[in-house]
C-alpha atoms as a PDB file:
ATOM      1  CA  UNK A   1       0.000   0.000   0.000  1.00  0.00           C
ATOM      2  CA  UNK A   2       2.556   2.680   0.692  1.00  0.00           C
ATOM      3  CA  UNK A   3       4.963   2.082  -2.296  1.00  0.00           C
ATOM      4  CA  UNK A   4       1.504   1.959  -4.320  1.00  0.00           C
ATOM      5  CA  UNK A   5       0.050   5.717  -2.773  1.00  0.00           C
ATOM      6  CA  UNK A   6       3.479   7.097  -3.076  1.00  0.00           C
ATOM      7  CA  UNK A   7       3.871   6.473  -6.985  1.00  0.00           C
ATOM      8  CA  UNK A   8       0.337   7.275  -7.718  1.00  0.00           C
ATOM      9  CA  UNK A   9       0.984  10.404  -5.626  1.00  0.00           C
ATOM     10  CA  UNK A  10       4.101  11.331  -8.138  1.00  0.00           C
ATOM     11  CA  UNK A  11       2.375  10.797 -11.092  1.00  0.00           C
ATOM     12  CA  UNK A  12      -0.424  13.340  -9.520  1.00  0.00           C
ATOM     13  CA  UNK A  13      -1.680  15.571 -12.208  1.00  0.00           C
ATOM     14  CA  UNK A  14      -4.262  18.602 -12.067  1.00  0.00           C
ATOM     15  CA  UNK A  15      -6.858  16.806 -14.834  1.00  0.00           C
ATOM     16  CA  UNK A  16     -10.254  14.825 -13.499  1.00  0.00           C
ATOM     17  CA  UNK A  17     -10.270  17.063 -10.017  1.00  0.00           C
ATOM     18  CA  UNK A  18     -13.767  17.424  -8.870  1.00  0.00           C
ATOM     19  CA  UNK A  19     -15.153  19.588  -6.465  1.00  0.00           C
ATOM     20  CA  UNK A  20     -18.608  19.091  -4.026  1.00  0.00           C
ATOM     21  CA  UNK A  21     -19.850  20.979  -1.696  1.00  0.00           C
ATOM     22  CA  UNK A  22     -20.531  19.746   1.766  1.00  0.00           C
ATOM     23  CA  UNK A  23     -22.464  21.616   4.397  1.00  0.00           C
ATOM     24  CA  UNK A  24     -21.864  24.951   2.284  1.00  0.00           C
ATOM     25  CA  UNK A  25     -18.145  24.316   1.930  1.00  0.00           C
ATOM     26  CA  UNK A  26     -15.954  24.029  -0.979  1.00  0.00           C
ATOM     27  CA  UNK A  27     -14.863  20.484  -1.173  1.00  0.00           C
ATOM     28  CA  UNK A  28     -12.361  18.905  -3.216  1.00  0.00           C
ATOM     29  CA  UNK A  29     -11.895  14.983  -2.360  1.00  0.00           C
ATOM     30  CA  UNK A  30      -8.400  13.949  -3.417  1.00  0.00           C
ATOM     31  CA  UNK A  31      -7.596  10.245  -2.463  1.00  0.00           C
ATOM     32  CA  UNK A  32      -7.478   6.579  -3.489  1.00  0.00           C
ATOM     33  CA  UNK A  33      -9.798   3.407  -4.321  1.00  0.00           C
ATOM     34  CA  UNK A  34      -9.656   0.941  -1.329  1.00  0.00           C
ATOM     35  CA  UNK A  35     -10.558  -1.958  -2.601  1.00  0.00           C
ATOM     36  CA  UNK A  36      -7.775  -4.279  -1.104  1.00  0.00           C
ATOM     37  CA  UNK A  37      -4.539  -3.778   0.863  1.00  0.00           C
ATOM     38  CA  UNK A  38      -1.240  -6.304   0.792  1.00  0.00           C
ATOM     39  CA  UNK A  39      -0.529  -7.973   4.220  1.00  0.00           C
ATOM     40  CA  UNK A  40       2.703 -10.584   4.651  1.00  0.00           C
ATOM     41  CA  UNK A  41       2.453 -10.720   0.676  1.00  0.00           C
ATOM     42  CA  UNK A  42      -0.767 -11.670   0.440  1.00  0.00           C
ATOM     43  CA  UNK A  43      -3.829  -9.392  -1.239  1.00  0.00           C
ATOM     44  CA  UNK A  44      -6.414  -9.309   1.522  1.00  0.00           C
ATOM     45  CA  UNK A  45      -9.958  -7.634   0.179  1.00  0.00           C
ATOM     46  CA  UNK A  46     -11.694  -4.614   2.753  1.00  0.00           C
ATOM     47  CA  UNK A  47     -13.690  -7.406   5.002  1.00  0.00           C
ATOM     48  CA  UNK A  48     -10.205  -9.880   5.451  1.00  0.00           C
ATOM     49  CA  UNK A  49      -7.957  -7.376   6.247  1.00  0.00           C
ATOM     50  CA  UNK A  50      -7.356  -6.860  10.017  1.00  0.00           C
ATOM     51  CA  UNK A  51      -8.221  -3.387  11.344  1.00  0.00           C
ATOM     52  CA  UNK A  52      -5.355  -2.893  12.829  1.00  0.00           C
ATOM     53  CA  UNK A  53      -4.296  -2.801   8.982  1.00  0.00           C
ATOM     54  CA  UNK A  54      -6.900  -0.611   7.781  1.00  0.00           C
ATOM     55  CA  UNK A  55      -6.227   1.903  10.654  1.00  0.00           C
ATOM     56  CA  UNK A  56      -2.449   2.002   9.491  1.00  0.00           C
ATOM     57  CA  UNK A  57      -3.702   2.210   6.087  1.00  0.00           C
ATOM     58  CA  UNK A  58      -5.830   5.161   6.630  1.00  0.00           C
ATOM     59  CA  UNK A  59      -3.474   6.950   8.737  1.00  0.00           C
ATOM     60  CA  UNK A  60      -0.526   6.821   6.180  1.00  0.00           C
ATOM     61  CA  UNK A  61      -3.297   7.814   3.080  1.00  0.00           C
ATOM     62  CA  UNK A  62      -3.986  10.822   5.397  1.00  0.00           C
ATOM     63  CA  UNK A  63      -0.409  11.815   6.394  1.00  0.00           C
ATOM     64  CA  UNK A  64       0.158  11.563   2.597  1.00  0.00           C
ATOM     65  CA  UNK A  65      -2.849  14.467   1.853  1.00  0.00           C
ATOM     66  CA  UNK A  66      -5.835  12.467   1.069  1.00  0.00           C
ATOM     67  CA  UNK A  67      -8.636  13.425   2.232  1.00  0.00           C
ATOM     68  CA  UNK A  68     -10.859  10.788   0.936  1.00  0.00           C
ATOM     69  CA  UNK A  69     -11.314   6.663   0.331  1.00  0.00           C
ATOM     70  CA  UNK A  70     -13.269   4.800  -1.781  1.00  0.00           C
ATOM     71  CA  UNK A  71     -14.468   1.848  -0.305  1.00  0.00           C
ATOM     72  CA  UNK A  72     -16.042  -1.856  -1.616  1.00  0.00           C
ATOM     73  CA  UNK A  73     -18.471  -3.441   0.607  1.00  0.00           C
ATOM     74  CA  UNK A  74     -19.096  -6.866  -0.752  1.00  0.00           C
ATOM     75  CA  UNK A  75     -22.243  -8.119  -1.052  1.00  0.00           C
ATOM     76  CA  UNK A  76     -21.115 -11.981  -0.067  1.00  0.00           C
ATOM     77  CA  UNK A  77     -20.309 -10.302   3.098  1.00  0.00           C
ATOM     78  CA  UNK A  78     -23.246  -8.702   3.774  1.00  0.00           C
ATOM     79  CA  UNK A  79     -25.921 -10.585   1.759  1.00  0.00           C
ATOM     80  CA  UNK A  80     -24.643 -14.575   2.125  1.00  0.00           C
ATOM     81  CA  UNK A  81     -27.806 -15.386   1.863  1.00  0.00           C
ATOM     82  CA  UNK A  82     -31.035 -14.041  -0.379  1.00  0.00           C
ATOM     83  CA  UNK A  83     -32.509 -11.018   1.193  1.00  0.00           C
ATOM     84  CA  UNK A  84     -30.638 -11.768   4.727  1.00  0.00           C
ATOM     85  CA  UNK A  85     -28.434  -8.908   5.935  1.00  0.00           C
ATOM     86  CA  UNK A  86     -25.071 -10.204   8.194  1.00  0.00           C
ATOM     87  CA  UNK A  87     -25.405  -7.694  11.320  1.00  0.00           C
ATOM     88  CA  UNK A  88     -22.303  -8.465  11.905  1.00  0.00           C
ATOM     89  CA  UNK A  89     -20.307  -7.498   8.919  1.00  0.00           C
ATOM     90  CA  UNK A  90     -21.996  -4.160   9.250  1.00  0.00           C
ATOM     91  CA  UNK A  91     -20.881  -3.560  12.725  1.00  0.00           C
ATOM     92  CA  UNK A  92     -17.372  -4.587  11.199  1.00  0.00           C
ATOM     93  CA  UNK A  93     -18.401  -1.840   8.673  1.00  0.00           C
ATOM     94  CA  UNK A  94     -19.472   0.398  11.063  1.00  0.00           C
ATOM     95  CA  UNK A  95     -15.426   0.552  12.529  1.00  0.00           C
ATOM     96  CA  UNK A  96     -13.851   0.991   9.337  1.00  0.00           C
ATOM     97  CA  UNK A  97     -16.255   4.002   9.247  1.00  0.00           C
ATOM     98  CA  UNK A  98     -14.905   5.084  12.433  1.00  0.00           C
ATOM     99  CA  UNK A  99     -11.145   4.603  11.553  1.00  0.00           C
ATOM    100  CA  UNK A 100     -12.113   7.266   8.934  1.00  0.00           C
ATOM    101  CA  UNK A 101     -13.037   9.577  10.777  1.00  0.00           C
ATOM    102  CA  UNK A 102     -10.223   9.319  13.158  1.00  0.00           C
ATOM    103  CA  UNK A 103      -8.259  10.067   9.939  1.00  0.00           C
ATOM    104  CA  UNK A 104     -10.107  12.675   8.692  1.00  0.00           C
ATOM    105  CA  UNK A 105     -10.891  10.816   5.413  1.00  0.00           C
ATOM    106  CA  UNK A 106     -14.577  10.968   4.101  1.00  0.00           C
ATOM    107  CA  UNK A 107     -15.557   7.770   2.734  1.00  0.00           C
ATOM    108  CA  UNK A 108     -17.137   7.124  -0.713  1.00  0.00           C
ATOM    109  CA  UNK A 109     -19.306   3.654  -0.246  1.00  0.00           C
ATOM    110  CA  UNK A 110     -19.335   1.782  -3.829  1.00  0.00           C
ATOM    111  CA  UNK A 111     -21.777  -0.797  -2.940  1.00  0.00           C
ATOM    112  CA  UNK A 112     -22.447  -4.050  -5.025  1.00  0.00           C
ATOM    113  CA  UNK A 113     -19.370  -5.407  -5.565  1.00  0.00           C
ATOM    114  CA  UNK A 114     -17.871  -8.809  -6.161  1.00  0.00           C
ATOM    115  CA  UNK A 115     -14.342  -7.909  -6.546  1.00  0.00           C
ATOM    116  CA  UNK A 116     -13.301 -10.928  -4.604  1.00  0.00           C
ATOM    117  CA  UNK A 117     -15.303 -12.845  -7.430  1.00  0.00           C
ATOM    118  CA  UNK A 118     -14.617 -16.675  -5.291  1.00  0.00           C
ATOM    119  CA  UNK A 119     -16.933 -16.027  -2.880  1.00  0.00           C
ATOM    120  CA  UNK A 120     -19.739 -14.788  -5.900  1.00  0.00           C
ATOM    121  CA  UNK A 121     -23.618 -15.198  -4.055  1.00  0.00           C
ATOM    122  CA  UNK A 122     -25.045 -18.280  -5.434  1.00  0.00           C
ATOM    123  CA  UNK A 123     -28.771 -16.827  -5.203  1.00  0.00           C
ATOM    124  CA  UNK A 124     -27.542 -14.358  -7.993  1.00  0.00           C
ATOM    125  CA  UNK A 125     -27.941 -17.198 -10.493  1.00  0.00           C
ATOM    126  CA  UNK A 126     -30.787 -18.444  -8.711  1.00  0.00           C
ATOM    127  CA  UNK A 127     -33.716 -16.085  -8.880  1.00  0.00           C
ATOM    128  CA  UNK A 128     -35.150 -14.001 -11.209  1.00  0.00           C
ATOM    129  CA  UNK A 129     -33.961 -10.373 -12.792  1.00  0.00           C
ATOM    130  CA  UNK A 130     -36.628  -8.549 -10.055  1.00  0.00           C
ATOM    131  CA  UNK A 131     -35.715 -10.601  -7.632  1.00  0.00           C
ATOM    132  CA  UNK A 132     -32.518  -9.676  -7.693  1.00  0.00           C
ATOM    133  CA  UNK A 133     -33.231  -6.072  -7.978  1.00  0.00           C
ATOM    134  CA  UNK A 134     -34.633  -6.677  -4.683  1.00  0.00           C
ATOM    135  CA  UNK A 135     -31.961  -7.969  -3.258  1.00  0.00           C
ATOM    136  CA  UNK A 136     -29.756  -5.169  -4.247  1.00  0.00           C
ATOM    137  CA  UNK A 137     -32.110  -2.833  -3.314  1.00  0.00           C
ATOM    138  CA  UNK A 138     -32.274  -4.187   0.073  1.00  0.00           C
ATOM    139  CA  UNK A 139     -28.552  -3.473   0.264  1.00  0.00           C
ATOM    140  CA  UNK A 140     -28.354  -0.295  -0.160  1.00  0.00           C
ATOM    141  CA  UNK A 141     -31.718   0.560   2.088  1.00  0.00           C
ATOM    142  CA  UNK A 142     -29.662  -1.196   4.576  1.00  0.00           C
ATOM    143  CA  UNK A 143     -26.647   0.888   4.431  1.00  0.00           C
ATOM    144  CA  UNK A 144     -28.685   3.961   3.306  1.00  0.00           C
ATOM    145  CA  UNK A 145     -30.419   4.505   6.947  1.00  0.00           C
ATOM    146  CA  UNK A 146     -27.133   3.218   8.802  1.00  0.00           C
ATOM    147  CA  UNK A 147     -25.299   5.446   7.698  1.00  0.00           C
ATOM    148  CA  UNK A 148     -27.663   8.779   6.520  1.00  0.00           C
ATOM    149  CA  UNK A 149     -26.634  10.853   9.081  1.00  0.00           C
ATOM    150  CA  UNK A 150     -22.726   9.629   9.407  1.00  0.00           C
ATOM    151  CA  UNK A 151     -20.384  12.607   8.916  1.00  0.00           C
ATOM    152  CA  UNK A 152     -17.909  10.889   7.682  1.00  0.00           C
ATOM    153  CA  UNK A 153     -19.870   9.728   4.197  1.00  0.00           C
ATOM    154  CA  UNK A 154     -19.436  11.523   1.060  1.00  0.00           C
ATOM    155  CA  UNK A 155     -21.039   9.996  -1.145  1.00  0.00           C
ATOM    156  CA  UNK A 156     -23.268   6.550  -1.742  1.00  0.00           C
ATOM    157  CA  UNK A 157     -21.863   4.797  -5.113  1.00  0.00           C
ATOM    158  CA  UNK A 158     -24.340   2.793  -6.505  1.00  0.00           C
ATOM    159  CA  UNK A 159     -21.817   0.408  -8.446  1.00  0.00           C
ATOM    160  CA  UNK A 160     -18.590   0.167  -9.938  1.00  0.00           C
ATOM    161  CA  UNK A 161     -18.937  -0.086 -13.586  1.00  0.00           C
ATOM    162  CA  UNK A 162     -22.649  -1.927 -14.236  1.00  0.00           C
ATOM    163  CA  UNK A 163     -23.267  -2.756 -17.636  1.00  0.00           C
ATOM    164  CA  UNK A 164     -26.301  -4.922 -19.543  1.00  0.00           C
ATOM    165  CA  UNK A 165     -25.460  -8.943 -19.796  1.00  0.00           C
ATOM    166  CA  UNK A 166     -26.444 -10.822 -22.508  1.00  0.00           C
ATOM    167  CA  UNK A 167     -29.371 -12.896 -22.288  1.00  0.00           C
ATOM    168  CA  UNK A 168     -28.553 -16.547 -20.332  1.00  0.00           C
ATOM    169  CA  UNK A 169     -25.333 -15.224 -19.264  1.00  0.00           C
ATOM    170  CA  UNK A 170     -23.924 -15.715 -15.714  1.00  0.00           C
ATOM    171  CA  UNK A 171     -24.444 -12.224 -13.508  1.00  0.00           C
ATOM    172  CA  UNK A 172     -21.039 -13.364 -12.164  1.00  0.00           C
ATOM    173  CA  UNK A 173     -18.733 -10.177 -12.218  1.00  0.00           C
ATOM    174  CA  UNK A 174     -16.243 -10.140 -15.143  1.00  0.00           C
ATOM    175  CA  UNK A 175     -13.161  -7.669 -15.852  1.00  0.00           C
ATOM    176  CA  UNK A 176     -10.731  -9.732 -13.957  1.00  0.00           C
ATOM    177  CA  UNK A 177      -7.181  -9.550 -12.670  1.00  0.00           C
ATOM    178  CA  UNK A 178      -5.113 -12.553 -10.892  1.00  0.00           C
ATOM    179  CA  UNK A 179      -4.048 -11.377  -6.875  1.00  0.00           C
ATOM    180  CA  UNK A 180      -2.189 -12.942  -4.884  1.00  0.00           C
ATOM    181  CA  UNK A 181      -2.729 -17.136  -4.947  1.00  0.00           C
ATOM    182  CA  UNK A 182      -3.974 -17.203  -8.026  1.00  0.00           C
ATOM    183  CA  UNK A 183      -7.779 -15.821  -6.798  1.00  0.00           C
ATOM    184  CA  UNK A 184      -9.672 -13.097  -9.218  1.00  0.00           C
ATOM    185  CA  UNK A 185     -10.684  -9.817  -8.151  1.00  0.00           C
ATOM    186  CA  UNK A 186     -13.188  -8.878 -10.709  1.00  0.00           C
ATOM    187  CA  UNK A 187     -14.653  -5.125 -10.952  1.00  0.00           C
ATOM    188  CA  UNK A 188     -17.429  -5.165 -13.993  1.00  0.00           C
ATOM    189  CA  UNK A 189     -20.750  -6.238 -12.828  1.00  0.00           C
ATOM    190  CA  UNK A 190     -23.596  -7.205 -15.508  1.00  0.00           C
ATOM    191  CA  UNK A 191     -27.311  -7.082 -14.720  1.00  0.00           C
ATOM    192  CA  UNK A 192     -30.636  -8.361 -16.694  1.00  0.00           C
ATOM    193  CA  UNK A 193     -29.495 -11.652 -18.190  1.00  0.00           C
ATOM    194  CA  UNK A 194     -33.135 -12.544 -18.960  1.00  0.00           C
ATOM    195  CA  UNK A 195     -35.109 -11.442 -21.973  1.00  0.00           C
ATOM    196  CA  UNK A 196     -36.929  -8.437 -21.699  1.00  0.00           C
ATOM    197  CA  UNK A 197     -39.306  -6.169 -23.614  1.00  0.00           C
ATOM    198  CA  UNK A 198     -37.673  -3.189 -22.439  1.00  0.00           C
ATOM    199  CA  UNK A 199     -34.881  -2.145 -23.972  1.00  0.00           C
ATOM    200  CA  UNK A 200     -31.654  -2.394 -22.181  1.00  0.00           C
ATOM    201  CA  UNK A 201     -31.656   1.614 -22.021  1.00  0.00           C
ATOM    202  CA  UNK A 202     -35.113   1.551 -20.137  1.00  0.00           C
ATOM    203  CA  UNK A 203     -33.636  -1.633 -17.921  1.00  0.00           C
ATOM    204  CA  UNK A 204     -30.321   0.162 -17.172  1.00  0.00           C
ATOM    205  CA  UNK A 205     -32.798   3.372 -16.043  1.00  0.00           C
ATOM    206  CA  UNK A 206     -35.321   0.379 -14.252  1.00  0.00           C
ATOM    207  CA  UNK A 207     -32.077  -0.200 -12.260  1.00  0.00           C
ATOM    208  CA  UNK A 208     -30.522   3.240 -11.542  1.00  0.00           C
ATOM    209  CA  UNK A 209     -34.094   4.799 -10.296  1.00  0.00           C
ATOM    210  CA  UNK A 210     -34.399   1.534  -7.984  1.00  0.00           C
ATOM    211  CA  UNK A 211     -31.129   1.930  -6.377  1.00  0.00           C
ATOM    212  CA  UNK A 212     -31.543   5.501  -6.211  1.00  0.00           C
ATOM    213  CA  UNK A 213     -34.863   5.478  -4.810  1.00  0.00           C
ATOM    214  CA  UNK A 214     -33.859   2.934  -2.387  1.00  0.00           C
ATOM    215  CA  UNK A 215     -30.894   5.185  -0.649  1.00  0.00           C
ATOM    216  CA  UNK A 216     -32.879   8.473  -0.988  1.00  0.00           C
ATOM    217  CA  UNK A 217     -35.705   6.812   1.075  1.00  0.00           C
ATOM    218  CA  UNK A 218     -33.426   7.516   4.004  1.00  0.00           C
ATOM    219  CA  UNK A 219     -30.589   9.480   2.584  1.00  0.00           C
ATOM    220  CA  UNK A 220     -32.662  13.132   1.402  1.00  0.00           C
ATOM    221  CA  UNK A 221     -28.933  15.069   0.835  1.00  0.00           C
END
């Protein structure tokens, strides 16, 4: 992690620098995409690493200048099972939260993601396109009203990179890259592998609204 941040921090440019505003101030997250950390040599995803780890992690991100991290729940972690939220994986959630905020880093939550692809949900494959919209909609409602009124959230991310799948195709994540003993961490995610009237335009919308919807329920910033 810190030979990683410290070339990405040299190769720094002034292009794709966005600015927010939070609570009437001028904003400007600069940071990095923590979506797995290196322990003893081996790539350990957010929920395996130990938070002893994760503090150190933060601390160094934040001595370096960041002032944000993008985080990867998993839903395997906190959706094993169809519909069934793991209370404990949130309350190891809710302290990663809370080593941000030590650190002064405000946390982007990309939700939805199989980057650890091994551990994939079976019940993806085993219920229907709306079913599964439920499922992921239950997700974020869940981590919507935890964390609404957290100060130390910036932003809800509904999903890295979504895209349509083709019809009869596994929604198993794709776009992979070999860690550490030999596992894939994957980072595309497709949706909709039935066939549809719609078109995949008014599915991909379907999806977005439903997501959105479901955090704004208890999220109204």
């Amino acid at each position: 992690f810190e030979e990683g941040w410290s070339a990405w921090r040299e190769e720094d440019k002034n292009d794709n620098v966005g600015t927010v505003w939070i609570n009437n101030t001028n904003f400007v997250p600069w940071g990095l995409n923590y979506d797995r950390t290196i322990l003893n040599g081996k790539d350990l995803v957010l929920e395996e690493a130990p938070l002893e780890k994760i503090d150190r992690d933060f601390r160094i991100a934040h001595q370096q200048g960041a002032n944000a991290v993008r985080v990867f729940p998993q839903v395997s972690r906190y959706m094993s099972r169809f519909m069934e939220i793991d209370e404990s994986a949130l309350e190891f959630f809710d302290r990663v939260i809370l080593l941000a905020r030590k650190h002064n880093l405000r946390v982007d939550i990309t939700g939805l993601t199989h980057v650890n692809v091994a551990s994939f949900p079976s019940w993806y494959d085993q219920h229907t396109d709306a079913e599964v919209m439920s499922a992921e909609a239950l997700f974020w409602k869940t981590f919507a009203q935890r964390y609404a009124d957290e100060p130390a959230i910036l932003m809800f991310d509904l999903q890295n990179e979504p895209f349509m799948a083709k019809p009869g195709s596994s929604l198993k994540s794709i776009g992979c890259f070999t860690m550490s003993e030999g596992r894939q961490f994957c980072y595309c995610n497709p949706h909709f592998r039935e066939k549809h009237v719609e078109s995949p335009d008014s599915l991909a919308h379907l999806w977005t609204s439903t997501m959105v919807e479901s955090v704004r329920r208890y999220d109204k910033g």
